[in-house]
Protein backbone atom coordinates (compact mmCIF):
# COMPACT_ATOMS: atom_id res chain seq x y z
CA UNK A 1 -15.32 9.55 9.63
CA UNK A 2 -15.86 8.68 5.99
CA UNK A 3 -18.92 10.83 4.54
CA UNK A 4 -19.67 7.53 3.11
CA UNK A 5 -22.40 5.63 4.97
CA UNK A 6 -21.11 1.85 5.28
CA UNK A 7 -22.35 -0.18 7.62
CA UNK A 8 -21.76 -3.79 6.35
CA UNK A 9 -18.54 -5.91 7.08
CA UNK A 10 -16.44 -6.83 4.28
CA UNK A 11 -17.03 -4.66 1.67
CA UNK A 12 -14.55 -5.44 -1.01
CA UNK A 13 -13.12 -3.64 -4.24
CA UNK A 14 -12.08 -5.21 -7.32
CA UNK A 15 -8.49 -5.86 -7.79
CA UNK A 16 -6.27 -3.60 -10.00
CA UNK A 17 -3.86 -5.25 -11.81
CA UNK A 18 -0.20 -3.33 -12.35
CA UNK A 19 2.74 -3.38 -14.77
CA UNK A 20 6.50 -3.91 -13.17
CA UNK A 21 7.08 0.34 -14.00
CA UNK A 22 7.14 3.27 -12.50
CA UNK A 23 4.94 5.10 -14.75
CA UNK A 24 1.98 2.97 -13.21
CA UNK A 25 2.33 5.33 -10.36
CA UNK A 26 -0.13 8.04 -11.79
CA UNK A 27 -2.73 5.22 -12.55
CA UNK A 28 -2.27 3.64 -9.31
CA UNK A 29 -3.78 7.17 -7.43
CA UNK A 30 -6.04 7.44 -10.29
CA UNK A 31 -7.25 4.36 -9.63
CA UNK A 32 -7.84 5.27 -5.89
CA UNK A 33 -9.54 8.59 -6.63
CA UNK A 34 -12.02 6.56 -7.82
CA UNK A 35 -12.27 3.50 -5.76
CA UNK A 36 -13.11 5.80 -2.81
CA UNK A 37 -15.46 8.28 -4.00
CA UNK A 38 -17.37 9.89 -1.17
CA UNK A 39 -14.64 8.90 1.06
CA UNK A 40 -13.09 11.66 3.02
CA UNK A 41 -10.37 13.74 0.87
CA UNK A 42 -8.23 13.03 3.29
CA UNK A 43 -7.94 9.64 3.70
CA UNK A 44 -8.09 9.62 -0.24
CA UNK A 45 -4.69 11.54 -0.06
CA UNK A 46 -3.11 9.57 2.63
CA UNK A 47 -4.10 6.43 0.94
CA UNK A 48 -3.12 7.53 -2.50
CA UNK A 49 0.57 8.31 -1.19
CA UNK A 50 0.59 5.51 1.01
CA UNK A 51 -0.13 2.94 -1.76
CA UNK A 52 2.12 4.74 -4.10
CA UNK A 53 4.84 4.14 -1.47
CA UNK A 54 4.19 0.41 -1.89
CA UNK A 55 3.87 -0.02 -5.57
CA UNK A 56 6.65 1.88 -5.92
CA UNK A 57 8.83 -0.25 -3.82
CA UNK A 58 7.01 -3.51 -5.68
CA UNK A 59 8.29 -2.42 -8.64
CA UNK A 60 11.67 -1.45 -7.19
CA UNK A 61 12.74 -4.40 -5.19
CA UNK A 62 10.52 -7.36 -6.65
CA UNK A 63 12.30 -10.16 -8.56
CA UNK A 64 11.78 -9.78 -12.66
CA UNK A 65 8.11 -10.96 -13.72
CA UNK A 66 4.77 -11.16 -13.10
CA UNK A 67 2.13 -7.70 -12.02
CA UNK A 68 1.79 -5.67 -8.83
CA UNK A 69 -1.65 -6.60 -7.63
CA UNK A 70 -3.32 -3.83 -5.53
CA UNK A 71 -6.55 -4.84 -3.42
CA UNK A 72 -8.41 -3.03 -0.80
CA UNK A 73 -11.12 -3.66 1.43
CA UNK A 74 -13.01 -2.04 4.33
CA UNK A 75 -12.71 -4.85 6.56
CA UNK A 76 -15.55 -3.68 9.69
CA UNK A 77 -16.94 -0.49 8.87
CA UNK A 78 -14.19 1.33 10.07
CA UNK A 79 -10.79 -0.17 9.01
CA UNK A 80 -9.92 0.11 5.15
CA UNK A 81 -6.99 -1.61 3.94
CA UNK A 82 -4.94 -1.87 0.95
CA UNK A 83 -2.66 -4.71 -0.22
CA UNK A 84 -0.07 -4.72 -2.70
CA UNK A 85 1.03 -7.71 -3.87
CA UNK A 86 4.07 -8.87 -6.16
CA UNK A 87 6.72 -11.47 -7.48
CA UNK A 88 8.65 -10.92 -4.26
CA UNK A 89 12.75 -10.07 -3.75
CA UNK A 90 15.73 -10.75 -2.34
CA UNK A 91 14.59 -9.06 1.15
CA UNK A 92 11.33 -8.84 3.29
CA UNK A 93 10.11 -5.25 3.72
CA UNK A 94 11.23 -3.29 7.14
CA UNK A 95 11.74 -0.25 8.19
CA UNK A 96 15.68 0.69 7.89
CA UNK A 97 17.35 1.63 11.35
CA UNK A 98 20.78 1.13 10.79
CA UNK A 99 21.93 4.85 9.62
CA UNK A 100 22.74 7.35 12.09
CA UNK A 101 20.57 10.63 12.55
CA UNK A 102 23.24 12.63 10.30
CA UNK A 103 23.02 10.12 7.35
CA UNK A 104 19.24 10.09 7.53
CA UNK A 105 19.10 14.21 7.00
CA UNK A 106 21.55 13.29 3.30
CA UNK A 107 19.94 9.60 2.69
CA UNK A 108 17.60 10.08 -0.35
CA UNK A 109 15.90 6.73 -0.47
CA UNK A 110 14.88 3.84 1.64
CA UNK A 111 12.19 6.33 3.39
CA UNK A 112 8.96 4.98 2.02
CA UNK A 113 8.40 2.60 4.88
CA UNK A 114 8.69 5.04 7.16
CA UNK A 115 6.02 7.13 5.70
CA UNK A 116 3.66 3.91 5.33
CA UNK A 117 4.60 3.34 9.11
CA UNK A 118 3.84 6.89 10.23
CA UNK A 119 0.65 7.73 8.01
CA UNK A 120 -1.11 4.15 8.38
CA UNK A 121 -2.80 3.07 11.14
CA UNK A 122 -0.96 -0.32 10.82
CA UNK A 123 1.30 -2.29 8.28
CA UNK A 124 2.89 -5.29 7.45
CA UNK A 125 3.43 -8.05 4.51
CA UNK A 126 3.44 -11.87 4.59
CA UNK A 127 4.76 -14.86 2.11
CA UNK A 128 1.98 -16.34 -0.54
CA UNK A 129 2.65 -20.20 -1.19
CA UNK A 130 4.88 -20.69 -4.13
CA UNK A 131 2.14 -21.96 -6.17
CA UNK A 132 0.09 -18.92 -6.83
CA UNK A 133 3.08 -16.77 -8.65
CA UNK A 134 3.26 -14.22 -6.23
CA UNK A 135 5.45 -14.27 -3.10
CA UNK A 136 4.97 -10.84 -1.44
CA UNK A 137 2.27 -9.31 -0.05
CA UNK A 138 2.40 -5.64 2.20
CA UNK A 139 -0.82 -3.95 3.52
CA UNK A 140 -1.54 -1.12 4.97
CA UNK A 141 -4.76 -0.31 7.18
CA UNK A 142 -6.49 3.14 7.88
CA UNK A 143 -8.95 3.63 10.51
CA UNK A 144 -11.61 5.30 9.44
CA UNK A 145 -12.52 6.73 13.07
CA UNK A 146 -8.81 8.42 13.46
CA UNK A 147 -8.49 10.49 10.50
């Protein structure tokens, strides 16, 4: 349990607004180290790697243009969850399955949604209406109880 005491619903952070680079990466957990003060170290860590996961692939598959958004809220007291959201791409996020167990041990990339899968509680992204300039969102949710 977070060494924070929180007991209202809803409790929501300001966004954090992104560049399309890489180099945002450091920022993006430094951002987190302070958003969640108090919170336990970690869920700080596990949140910090898992968002870095998503930014990263944000910047790596998202069409040309526009920021990654990051958002985060604690949602009941007990779930936190982080958003990242961005221009969108060519392909929805998933999981890859389609390599056999010997390419996995040599396959050096496509991995990060398999760490969001295994260190979040939950995951998944949906579509924004074309209107508001951004056309991907994927979240992540932590329970604050489990870790």
């Amino acid at each position: 349990m977070s060494t924070l005491d929180i007991t209202l619903p809803g409790v929501y952070w300001p966004y954090r607004a992104y560049s399309r680079g890489l180099s945002d990466l450091a920022r993006v957990r430094a951002d987190l180290g302070r958003d969640l003060i108090g919170f336990e170290p970690d869920l700080v860590d596990t949140v910090q790697l898992v968002t870095s996961e998503l930014v990263a692939n944000s910047a790596k598959y998202a069409r040309p243009g526009g920021e990654i958004i990051r958002t985060m809220c604690l949602l009941d007291g007990r779930t936190l969850r982080v958003a990242v959201s961005d221009p969108g791409g060519p392909t929805r996020p998933r999981v890859p399955v389609e390599r056999t167990a010997e390419e996995w041990d040599f396959a050096e990339g496509q991995r990060g949604l398999l760490l969001v899968e295994n260190l979040a509680t939950s995951w998944g992204f949906h579509a924004f209406p074309e209107w508001s300039g951004y056309a991907t969102q994927v979240w992540a949710a932590f329970d604050l109880d489990r870790l």
